[in-house]
C-alpha atoms as a PDB file:
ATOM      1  CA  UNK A   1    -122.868 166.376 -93.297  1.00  0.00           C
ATOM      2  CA  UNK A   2    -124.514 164.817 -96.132  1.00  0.00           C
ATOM      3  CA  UNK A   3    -122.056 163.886 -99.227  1.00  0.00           C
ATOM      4  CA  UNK A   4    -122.829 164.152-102.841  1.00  0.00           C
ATOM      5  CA  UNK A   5    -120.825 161.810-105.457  1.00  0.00           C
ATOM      6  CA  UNK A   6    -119.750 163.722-108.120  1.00  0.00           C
ATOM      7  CA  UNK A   7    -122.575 161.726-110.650  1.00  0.00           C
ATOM      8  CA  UNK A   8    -125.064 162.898-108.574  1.00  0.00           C
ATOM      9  CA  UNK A   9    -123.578 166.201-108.167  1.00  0.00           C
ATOM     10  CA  UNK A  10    -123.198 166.629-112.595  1.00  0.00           C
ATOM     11  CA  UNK A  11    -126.967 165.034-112.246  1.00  0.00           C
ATOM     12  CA  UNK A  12    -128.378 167.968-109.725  1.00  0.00           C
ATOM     13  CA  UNK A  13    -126.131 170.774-111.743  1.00  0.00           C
ATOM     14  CA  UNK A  14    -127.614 169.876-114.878  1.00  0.00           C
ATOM     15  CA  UNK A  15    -131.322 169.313-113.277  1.00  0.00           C
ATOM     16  CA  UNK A  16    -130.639 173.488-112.115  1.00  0.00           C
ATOM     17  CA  UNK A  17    -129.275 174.221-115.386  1.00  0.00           C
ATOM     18  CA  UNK A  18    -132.720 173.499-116.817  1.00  0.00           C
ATOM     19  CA  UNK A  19    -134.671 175.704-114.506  1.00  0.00           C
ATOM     20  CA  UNK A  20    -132.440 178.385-114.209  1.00  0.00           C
ATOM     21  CA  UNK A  21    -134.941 180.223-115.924  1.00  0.00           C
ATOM     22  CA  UNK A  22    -137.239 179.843-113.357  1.00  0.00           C
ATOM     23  CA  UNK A  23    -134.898 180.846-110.829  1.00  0.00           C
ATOM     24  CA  UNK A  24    -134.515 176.973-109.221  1.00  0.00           C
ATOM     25  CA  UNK A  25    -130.775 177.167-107.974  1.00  0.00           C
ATOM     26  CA  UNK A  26    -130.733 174.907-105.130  1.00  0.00           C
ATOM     27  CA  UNK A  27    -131.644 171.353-104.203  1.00  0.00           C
ATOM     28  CA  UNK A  28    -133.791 170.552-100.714  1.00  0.00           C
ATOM     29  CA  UNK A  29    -132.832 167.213 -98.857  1.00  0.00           C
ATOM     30  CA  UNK A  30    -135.900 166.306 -96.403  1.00  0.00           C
ATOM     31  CA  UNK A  31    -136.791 162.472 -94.365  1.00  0.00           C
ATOM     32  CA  UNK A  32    -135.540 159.912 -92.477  1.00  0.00           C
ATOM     33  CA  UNK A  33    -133.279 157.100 -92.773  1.00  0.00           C
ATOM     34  CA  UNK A  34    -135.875 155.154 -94.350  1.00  0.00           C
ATOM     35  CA  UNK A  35    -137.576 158.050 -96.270  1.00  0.00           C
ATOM     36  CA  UNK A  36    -136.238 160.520 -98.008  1.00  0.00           C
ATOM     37  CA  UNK A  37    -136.920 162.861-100.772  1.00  0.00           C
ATOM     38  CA  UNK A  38    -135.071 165.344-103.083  1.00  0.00           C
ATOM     39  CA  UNK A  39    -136.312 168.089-105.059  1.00  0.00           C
ATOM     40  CA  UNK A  40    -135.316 171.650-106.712  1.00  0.00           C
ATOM     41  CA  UNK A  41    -136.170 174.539-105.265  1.00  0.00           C
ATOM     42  CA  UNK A  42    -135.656 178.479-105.233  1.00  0.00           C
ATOM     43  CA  UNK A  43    -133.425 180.443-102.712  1.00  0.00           C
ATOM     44  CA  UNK A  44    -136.305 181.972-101.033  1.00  0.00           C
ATOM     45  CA  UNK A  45    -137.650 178.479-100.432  1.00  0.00           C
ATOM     46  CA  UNK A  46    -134.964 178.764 -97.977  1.00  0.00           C
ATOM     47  CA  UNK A  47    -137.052 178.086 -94.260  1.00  0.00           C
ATOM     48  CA  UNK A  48    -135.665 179.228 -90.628  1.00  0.00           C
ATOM     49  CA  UNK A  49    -133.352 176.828 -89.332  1.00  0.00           C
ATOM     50  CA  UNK A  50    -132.290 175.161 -92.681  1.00  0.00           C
ATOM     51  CA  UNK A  51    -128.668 174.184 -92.913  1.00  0.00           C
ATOM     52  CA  UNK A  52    -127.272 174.945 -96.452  1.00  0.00           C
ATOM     53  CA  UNK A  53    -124.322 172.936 -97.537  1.00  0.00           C
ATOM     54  CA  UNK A  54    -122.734 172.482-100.531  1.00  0.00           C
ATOM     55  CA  UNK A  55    -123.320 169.931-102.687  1.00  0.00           C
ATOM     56  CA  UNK A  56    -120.616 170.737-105.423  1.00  0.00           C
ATOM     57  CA  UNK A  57    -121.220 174.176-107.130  1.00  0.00           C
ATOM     58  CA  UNK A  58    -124.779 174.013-105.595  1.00  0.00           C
ATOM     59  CA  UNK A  59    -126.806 175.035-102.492  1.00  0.00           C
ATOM     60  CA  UNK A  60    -128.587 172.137-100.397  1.00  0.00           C
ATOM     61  CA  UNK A  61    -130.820 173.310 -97.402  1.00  0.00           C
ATOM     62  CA  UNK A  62    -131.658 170.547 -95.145  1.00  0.00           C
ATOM     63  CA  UNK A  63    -133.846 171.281 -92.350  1.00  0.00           C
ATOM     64  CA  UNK A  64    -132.648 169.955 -88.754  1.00  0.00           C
ATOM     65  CA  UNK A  65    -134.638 166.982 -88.070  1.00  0.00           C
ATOM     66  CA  UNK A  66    -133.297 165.659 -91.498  1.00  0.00           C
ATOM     67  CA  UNK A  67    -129.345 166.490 -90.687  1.00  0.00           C
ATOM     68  CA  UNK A  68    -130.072 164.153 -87.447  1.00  0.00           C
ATOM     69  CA  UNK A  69    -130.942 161.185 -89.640  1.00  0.00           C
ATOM     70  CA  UNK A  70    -128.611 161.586 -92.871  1.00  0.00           C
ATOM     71  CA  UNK A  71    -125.607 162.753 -91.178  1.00  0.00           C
ATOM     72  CA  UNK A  72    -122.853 160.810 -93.002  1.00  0.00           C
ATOM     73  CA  UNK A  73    -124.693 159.739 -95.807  1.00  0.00           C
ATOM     74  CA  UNK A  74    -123.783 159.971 -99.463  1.00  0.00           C
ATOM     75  CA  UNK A  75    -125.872 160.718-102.318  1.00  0.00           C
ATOM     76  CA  UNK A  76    -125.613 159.433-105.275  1.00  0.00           C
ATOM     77  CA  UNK A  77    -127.337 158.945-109.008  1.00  0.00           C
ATOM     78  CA  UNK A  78    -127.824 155.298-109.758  1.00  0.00           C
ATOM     79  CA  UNK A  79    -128.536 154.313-113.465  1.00  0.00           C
ATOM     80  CA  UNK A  80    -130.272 150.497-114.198  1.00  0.00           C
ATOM     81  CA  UNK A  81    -131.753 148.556-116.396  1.00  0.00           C
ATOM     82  CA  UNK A  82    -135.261 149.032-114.548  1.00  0.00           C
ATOM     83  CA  UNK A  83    -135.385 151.860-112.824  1.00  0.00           C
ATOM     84  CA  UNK A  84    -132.777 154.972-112.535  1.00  0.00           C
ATOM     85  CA  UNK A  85    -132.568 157.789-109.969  1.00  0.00           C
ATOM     86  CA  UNK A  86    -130.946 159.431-106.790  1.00  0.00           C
ATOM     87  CA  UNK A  87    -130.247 157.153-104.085  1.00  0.00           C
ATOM     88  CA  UNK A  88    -129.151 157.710-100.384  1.00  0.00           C
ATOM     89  CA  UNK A  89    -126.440 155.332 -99.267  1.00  0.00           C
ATOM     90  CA  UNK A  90    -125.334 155.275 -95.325  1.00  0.00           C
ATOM     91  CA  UNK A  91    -121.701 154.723 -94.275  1.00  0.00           C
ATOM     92  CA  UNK A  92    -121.297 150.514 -93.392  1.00  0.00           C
ATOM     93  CA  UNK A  93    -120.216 149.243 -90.516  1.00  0.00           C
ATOM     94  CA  UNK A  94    -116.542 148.402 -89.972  1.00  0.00           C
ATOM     95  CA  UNK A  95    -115.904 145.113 -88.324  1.00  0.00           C
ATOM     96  CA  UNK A  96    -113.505 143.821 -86.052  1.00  0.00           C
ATOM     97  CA  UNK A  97    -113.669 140.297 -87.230  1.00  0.00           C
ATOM     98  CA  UNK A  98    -111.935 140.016 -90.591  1.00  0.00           C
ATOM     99  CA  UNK A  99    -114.732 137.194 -92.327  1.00  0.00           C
ATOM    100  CA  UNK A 100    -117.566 140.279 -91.063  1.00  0.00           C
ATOM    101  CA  UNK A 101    -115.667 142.908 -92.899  1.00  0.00           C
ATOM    102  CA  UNK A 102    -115.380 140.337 -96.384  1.00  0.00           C
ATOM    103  CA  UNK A 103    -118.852 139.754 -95.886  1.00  0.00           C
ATOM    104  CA  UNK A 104    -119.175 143.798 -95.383  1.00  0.00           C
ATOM    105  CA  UNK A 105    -116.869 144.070 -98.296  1.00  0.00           C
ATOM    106  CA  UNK A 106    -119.311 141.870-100.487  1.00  0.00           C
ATOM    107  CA  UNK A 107    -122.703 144.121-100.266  1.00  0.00           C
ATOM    108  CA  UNK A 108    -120.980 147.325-100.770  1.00  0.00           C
ATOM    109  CA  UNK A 109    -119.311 146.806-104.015  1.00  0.00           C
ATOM    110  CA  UNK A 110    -121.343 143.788-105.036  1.00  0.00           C
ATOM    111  CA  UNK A 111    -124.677 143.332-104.164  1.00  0.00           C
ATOM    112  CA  UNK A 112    -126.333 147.060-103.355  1.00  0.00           C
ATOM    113  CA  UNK A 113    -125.239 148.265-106.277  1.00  0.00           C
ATOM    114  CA  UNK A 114    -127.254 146.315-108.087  1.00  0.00           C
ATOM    115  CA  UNK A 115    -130.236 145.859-106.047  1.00  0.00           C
ATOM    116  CA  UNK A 116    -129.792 149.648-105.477  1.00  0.00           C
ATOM    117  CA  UNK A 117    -131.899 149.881-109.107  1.00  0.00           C
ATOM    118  CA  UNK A 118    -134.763 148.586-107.269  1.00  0.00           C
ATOM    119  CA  UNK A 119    -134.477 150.612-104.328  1.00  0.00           C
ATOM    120  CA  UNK A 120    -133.425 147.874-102.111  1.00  0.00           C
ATOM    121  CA  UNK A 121    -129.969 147.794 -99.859  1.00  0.00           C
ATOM    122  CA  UNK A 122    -128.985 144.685 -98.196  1.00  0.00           C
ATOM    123  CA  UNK A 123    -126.541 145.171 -94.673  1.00  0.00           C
ATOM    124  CA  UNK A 124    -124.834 142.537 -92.303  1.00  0.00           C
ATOM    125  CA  UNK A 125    -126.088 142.083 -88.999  1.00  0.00           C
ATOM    126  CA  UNK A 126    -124.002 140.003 -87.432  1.00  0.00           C
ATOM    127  CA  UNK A 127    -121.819 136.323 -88.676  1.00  0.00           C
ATOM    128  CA  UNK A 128    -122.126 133.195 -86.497  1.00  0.00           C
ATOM    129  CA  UNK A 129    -119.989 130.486 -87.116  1.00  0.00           C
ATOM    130  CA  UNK A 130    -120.030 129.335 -90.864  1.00  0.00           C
ATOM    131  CA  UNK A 131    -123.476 131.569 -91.438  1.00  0.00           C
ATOM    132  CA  UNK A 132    -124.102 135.385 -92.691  1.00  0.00           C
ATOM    133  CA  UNK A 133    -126.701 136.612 -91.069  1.00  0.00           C
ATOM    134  CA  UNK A 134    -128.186 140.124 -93.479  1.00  0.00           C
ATOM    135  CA  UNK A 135    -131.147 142.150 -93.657  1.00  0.00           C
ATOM    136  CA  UNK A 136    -132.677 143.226 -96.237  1.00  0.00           C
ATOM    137  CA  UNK A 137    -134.282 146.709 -96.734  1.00  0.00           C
ATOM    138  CA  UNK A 138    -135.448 149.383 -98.863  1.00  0.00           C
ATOM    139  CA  UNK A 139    -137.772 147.588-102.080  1.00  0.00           C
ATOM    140  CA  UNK A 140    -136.126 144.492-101.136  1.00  0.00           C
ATOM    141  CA  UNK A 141    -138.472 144.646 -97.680  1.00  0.00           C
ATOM    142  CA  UNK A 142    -141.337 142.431 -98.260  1.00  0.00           C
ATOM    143  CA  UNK A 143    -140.597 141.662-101.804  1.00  0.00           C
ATOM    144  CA  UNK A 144    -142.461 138.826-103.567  1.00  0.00           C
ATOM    145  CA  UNK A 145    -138.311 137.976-105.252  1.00  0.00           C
ATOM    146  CA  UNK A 146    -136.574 138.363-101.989  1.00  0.00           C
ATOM    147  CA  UNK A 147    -136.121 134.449-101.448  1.00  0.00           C
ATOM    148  CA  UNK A 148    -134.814 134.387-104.850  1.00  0.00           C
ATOM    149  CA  UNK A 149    -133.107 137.702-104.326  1.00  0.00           C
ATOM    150  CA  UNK A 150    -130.903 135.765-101.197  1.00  0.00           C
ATOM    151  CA  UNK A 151    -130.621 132.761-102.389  1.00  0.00           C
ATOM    152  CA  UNK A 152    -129.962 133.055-105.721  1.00  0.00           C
ATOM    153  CA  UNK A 153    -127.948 136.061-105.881  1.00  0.00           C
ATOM    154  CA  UNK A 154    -126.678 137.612-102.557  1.00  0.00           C
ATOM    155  CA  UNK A 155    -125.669 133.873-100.935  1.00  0.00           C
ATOM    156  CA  UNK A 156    -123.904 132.972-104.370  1.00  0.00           C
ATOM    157  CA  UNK A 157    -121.534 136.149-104.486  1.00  0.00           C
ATOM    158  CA  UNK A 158    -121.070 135.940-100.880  1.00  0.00           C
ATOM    159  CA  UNK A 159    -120.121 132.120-100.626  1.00  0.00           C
ATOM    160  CA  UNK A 160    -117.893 132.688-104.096  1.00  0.00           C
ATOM    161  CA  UNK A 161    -116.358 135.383-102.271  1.00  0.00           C
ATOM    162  CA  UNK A 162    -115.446 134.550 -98.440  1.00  0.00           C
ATOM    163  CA  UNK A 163    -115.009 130.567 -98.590  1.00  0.00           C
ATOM    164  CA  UNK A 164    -115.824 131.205 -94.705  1.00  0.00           C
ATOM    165  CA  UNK A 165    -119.142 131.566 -95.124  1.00  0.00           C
ATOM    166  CA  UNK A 166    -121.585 128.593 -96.423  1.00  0.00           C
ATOM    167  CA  UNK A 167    -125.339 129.937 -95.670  1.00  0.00           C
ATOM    168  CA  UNK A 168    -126.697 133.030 -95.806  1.00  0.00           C
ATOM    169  CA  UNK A 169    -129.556 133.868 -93.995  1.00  0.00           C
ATOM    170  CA  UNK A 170    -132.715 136.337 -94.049  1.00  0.00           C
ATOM    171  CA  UNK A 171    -133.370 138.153 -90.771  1.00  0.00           C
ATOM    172  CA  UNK A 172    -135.644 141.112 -92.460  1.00  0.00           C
ATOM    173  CA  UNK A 173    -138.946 141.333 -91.063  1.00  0.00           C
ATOM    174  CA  UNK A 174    -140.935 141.418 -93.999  1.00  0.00           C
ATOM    175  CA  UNK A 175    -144.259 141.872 -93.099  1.00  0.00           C
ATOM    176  CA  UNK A 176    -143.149 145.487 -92.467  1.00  0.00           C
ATOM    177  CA  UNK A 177    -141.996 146.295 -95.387  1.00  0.00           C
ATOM    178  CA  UNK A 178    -144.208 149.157 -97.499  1.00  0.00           C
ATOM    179  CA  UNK A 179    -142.812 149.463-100.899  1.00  0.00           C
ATOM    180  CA  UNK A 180    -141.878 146.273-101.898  1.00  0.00           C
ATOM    181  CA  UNK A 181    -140.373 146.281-105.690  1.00  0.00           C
ATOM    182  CA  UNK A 182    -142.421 143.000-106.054  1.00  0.00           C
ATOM    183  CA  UNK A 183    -145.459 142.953-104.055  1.00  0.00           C
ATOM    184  CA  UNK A 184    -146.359 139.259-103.561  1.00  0.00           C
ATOM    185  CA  UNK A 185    -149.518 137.998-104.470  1.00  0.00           C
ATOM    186  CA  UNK A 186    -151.858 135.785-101.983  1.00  0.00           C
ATOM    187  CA  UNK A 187    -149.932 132.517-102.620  1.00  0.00           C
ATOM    188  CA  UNK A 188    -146.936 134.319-101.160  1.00  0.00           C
ATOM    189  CA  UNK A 189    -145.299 134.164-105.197  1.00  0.00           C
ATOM    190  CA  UNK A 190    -143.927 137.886-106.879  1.00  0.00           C
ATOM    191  CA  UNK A 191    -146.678 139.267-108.647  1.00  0.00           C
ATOM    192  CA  UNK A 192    -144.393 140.762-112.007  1.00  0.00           C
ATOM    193  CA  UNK A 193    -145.040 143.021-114.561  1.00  0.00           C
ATOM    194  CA  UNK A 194    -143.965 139.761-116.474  1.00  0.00           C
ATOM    195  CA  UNK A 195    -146.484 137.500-115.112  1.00  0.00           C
END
């Protein structure tokens, strides 16, 4: 089952709202894991072997190869600085060792929501000894401010936050990241819209 927050849920109401007049009541769900799009459609846009939920005081029809990969997850409406929108969060992991679950802990209520803005979502692969071992995904996937991203910001709040853990590091494949929020330039630096 796929899970609406109720900001996203006000969010898609009031999107249908606006085209009732065009007779858009629902909302279609369709992708993967690691794609996934929204948009508003019409009952009739309603295919063969769609499975409607509901969202909150709204249809969703989700075809079957999408329930498969975003059973669980959670939809919600994320608003920042740069960039606002709906976002598609997955259920975390919970661990059996209690410094994993802190470290857990840390990039659900810390770090992805902010990173979230820039369609990036960090996750914990595994700790070993005094070191957090994450992955980084989404826009944060080959971004030109990942380094930064880690060091700077997702090591800091996790070291301030599980005295356990003194390094933090990267084991995202970056090379195979395709929408990087900053793609980096040829001397491997973030090419900005502030450069």
């Amino acid at each position: 089952m796929l899970n609406f927050t109720e900001n996203a849920a006000v969010r898609v109401r009031a999107f249908l709202a606006k085209q009732e007049a065009q007779g858009v009541s629902a909302l279609r769900v369709a992708g993967t894991r690691k794609e996934h799009k929204l948009w508003l459609v019409k009952p009739g846009d309603r295919q063969e072997g769609d499975r409607v939920m509901d969202g909150g005081g709204f249809d969703v029809f989700v075809d079957p190869m999408t329930v498969r990969h975003l059973e669980g997850a959670t939809v919600d409406f994320v608003e920042g600085v740069m960039q606002s929108g709906f976002r598609v969060f997955f259920p975390s992991p919970v661990w059996d060792d209690p410094v994993a679950q802190k470290v857990q802990d840390v990039l659900d209520q810390q770090v992805n929501p902010g990173i979230a803005g820039h369609g990036g979502s960090a996750s914990l692969v595994r700790v070993e000894g005094d070191a957090a071992i994450v992955q980084l995904h989404g826009g944060c996937q080959g971004c030109g401010a990942a380094d930064l991203t880690l060091k700077q910001g997702i090591e800091r709040m996790i070291r301030d936050a599980v005295p356990e853990i003194a390094f933090v590091r990267d084991a995202t494949d970056h090379a195979a990241g395709e929408n990087p929020y900053y793609a980096p330039s040829a001397s491997g630096e973030a090419e900005t819209p502030l450069a």
